[in-house]
PDB file of N, CA and C in Angstrom:
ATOM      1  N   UNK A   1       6.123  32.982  -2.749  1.00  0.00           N
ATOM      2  CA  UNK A   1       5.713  31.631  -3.094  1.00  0.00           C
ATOM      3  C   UNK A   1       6.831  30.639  -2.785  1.00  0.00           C
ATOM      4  N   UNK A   2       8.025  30.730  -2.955  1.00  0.00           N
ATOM      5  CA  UNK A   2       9.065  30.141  -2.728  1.00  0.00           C
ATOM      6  C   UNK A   2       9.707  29.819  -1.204  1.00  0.00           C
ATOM      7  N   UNK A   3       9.377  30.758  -0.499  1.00  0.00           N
ATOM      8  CA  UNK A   3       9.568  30.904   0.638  1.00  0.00           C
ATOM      9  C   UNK A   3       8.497  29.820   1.431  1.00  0.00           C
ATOM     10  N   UNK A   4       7.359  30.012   0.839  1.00  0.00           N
ATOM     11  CA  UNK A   4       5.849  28.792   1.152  1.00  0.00           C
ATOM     12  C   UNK A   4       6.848  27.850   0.992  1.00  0.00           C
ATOM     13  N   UNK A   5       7.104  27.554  -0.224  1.00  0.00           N
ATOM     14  CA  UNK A   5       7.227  25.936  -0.087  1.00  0.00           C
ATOM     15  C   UNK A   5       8.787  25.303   0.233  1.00  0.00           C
ATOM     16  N   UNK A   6       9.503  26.329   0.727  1.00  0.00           N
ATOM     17  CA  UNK A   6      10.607  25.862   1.379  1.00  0.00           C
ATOM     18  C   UNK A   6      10.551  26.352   3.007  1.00  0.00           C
ATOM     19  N   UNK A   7       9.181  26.502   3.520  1.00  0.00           N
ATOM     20  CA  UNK A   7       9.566  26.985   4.816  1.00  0.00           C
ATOM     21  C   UNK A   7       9.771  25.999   5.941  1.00  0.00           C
ATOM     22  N   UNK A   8      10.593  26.101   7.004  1.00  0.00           N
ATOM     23  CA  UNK A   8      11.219  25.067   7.811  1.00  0.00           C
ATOM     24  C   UNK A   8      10.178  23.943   8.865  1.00  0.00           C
ATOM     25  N   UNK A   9       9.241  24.888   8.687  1.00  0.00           N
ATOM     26  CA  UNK A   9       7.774  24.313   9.894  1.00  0.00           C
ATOM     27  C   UNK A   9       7.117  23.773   8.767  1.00  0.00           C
ATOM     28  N   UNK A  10       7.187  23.291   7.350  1.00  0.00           N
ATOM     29  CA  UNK A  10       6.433  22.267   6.891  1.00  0.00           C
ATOM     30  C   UNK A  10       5.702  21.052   7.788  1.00  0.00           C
ATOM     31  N   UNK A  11       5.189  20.704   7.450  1.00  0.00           N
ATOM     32  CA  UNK A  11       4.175  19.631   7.840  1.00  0.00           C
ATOM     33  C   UNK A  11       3.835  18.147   6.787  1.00  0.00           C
ATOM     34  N   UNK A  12       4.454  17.110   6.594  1.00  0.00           N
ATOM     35  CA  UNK A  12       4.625  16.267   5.755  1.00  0.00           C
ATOM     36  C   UNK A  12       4.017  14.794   6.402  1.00  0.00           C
ATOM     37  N   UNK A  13       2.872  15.119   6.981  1.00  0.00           N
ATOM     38  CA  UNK A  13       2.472  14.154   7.742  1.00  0.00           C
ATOM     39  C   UNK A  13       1.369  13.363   7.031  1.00  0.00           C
ATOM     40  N   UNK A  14       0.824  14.210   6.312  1.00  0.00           N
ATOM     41  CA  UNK A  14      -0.402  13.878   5.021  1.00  0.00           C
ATOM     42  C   UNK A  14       0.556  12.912   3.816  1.00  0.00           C
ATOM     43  N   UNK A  15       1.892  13.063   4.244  1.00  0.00           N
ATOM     44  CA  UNK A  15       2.562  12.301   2.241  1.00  0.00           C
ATOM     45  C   UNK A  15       2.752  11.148   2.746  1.00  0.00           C
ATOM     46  N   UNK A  16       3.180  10.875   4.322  1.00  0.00           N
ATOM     47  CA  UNK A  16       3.848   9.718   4.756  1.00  0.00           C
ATOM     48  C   UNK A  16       2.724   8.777   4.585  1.00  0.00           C
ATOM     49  N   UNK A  17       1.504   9.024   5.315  1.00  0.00           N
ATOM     50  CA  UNK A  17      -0.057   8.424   5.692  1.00  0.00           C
ATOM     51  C   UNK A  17      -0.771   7.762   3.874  1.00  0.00           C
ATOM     52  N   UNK A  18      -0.372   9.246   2.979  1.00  0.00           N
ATOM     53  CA  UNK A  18      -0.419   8.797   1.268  1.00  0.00           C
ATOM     54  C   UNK A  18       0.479   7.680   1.050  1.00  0.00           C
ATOM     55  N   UNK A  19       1.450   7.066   1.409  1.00  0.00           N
ATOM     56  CA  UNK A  19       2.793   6.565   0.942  1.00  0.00           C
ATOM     57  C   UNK A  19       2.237   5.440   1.549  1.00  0.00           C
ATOM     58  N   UNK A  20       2.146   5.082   2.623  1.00  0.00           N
ATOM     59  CA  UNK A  20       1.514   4.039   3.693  1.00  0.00           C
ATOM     60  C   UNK A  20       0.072   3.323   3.017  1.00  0.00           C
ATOM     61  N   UNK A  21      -0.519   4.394   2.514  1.00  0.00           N
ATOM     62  CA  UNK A  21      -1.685   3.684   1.974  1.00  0.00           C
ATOM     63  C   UNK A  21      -1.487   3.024   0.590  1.00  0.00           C
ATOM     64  N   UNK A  22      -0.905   3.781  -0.340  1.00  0.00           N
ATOM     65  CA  UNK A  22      -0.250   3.180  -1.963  1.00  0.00           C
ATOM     66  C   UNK A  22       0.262   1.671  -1.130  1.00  0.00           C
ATOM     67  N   UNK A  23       0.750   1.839   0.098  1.00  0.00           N
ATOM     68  CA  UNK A  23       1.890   0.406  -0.083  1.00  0.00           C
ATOM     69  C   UNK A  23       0.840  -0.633   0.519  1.00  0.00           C
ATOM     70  N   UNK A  24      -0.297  -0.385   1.458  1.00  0.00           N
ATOM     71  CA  UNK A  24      -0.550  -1.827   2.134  1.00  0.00           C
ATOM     72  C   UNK A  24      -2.084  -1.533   1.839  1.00  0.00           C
ATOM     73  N   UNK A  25      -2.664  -0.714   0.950  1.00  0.00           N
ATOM     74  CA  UNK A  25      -4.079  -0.149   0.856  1.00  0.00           C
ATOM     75  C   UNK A  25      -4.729  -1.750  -0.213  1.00  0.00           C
ATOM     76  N   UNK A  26      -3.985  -1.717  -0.744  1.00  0.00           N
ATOM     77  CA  UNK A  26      -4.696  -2.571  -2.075  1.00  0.00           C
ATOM     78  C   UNK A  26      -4.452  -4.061  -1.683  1.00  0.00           C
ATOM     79  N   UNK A  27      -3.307  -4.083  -1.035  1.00  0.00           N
ATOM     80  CA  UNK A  27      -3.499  -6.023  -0.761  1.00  0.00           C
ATOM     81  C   UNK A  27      -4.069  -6.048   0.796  1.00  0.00           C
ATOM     82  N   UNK A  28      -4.346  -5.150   1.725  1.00  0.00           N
ATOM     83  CA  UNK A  28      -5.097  -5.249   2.568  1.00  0.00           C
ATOM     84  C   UNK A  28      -6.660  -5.324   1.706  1.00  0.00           C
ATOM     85  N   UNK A  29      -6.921  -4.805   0.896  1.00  0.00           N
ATOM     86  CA  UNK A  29      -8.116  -4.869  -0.405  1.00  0.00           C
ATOM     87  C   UNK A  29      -8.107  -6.282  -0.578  1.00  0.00           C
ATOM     88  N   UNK A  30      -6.913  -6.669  -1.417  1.00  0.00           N
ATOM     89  CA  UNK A  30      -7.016  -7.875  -1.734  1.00  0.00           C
ATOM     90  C   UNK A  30      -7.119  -9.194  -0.843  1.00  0.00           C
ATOM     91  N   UNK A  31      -6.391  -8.954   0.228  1.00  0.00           N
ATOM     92  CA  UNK A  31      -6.731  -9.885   1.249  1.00  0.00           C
ATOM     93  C   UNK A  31      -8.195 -10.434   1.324  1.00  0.00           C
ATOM     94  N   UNK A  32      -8.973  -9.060   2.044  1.00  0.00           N
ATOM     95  CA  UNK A  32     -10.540  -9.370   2.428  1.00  0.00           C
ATOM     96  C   UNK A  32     -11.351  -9.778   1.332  1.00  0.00           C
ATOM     97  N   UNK A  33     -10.768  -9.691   0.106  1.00  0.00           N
ATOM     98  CA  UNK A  33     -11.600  -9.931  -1.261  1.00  0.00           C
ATOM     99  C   UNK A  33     -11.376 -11.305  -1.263  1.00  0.00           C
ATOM    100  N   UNK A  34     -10.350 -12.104  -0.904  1.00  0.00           N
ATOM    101  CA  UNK A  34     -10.237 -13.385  -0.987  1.00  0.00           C
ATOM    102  C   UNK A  34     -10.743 -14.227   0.152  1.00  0.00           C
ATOM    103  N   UNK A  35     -10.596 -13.870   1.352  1.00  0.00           N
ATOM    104  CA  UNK A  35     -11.550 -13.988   2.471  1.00  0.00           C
ATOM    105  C   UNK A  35     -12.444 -14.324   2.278  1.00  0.00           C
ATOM    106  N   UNK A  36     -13.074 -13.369   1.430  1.00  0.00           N
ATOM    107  CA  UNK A  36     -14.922 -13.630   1.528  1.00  0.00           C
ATOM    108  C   UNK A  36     -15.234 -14.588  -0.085  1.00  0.00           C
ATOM    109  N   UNK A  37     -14.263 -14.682  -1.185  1.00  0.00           N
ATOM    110  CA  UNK A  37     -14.264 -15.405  -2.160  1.00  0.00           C
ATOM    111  C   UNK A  37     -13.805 -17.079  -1.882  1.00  0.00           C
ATOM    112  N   UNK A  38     -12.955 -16.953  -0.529  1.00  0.00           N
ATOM    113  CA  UNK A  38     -12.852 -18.252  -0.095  1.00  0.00           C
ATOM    114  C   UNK A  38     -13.462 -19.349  -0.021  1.00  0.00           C
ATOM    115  N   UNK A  39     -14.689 -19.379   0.491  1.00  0.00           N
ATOM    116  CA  UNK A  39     -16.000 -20.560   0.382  1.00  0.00           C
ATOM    117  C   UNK A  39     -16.226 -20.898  -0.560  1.00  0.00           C
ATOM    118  N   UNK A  40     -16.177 -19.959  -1.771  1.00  0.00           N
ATOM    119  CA  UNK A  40     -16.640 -20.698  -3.262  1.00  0.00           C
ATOM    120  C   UNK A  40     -15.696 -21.028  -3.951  1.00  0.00           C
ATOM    121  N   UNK A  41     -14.576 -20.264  -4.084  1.00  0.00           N
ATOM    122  CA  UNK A  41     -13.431 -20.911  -4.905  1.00  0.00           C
ATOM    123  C   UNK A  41     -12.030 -20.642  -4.229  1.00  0.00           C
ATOM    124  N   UNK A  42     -11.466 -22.067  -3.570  1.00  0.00           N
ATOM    125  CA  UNK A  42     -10.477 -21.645  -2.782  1.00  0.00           C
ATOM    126  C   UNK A  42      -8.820 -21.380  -3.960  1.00  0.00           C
ATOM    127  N   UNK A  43      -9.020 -22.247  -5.189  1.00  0.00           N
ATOM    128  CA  UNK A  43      -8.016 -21.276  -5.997  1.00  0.00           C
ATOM    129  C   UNK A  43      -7.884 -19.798  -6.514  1.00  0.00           C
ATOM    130  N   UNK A  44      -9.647 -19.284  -6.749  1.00  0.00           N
ATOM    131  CA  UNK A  44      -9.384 -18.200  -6.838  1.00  0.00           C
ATOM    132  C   UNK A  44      -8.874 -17.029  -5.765  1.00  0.00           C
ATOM    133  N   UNK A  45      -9.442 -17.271  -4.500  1.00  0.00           N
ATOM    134  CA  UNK A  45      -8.820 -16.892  -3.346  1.00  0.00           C
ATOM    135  C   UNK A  45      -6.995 -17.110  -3.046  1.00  0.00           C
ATOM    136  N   UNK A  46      -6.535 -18.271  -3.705  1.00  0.00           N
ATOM    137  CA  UNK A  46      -5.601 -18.406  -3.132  1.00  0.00           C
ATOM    138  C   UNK A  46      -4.481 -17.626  -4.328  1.00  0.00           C
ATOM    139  N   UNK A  47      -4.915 -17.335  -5.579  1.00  0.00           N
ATOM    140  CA  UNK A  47      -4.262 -16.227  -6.392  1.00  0.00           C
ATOM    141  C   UNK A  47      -4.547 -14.974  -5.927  1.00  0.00           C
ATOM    142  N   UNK A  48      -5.628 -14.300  -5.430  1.00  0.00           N
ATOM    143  CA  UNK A  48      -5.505 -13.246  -4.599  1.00  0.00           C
ATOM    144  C   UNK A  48      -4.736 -12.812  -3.370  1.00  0.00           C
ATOM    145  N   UNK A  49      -4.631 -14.011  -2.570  1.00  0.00           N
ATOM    146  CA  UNK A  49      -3.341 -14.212  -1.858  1.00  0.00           C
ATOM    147  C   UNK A  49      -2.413 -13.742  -2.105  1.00  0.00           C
ATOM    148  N   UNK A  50      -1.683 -14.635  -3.251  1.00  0.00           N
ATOM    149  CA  UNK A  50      -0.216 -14.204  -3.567  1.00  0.00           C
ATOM    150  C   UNK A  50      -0.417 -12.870  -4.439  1.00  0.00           C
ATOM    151  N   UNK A  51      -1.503 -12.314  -4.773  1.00  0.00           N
ATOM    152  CA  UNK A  51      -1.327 -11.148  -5.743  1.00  0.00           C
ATOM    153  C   UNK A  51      -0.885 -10.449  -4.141  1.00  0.00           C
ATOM    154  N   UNK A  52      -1.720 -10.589  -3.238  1.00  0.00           N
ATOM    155  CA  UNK A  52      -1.766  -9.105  -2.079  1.00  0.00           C
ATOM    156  C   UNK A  52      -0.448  -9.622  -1.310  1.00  0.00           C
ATOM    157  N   UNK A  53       0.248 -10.943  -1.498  1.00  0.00           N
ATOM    158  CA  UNK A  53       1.686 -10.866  -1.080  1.00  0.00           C
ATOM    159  C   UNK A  53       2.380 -10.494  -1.848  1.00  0.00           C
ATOM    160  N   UNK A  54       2.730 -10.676  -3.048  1.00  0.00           N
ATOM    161  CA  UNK A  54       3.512  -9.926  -4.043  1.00  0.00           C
ATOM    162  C   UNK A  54       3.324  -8.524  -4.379  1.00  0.00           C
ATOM    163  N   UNK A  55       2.548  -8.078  -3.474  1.00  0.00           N
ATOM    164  CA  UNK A  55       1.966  -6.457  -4.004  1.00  0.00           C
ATOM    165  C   UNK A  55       2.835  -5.837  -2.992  1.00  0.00           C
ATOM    166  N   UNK A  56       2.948  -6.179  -1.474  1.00  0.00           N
ATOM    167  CA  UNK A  56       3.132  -5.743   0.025  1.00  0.00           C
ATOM    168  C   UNK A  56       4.530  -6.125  -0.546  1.00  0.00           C
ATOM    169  N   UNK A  57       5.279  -7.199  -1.304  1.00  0.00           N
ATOM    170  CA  UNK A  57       6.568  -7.073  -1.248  1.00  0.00           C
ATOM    171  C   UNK A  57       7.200  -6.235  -2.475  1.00  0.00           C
ATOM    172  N   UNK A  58       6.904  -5.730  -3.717  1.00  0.00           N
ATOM    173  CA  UNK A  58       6.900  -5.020  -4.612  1.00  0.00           C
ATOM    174  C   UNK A  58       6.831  -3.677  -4.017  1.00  0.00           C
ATOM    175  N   UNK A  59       5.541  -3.225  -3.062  1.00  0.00           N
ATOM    176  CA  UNK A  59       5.322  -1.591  -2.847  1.00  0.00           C
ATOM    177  C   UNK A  59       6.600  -1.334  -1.324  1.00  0.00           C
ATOM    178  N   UNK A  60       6.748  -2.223  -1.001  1.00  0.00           N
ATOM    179  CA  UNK A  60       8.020  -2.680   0.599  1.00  0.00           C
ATOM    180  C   UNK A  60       9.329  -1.801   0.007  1.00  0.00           C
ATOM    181  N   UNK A  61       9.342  -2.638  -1.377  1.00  0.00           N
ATOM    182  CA  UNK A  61      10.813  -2.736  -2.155  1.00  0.00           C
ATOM    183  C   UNK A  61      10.858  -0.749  -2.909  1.00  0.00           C
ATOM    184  N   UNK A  62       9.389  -0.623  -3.375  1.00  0.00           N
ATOM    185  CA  UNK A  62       9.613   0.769  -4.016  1.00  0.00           C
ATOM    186  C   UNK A  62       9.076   1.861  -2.897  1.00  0.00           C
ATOM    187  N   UNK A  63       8.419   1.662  -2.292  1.00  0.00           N
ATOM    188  CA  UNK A  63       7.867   3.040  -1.748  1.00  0.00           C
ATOM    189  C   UNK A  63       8.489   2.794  -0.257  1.00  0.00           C
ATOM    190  N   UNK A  64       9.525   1.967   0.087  1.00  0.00           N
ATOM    191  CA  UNK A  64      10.424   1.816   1.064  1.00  0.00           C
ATOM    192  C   UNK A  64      11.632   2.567   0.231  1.00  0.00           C
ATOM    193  N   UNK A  65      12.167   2.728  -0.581  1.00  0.00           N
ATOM    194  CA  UNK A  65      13.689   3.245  -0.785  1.00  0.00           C
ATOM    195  C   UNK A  65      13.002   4.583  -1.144  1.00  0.00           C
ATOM    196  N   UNK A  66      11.723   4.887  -1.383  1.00  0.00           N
ATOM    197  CA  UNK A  66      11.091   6.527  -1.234  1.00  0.00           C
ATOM    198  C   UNK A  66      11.291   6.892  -0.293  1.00  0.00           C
ATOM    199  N   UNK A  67      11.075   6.123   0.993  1.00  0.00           N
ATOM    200  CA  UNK A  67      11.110   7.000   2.126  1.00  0.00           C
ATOM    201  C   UNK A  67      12.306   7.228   2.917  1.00  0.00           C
ATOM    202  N   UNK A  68      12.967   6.377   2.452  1.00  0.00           N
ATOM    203  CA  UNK A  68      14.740   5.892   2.768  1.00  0.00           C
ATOM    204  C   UNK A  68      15.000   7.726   2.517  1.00  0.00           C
TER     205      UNK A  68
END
């Protein structure tokens, strides 16, 4: 069992693609949610904005020194 999970031909291509999505999955979410909320209320759109910019610079800051 030990030998499994320390063997040298690992494959870690599935954690990076996981890591990538935690960081730009939800304000790419939030983006298009404000997009299409745009026409009716451009303040509420424009707090979704800064939520999905403050999200991309928050997950930048933590799940960037993860991969560091």
């Amino acid at each position: 069992m030990i030998q499994l999970l320390t063997s040298p031909n690992m494959n870690l291509d599935g954690l990076i693609y996981l890591i990538l999505a935690i960081m730009f999955g939800p304000a790419i979410l939030l983006a298009i949610i404000g997009f299409a909320v745009l026409k009716k209320s451009k303040k509420a759109a424009k707090v979704l904005f800064i939520l999905a910019a403050v999200y991309v610079i928050v997950s930048l800051g933590i799940c960037g020194s993860m991969m560091a």
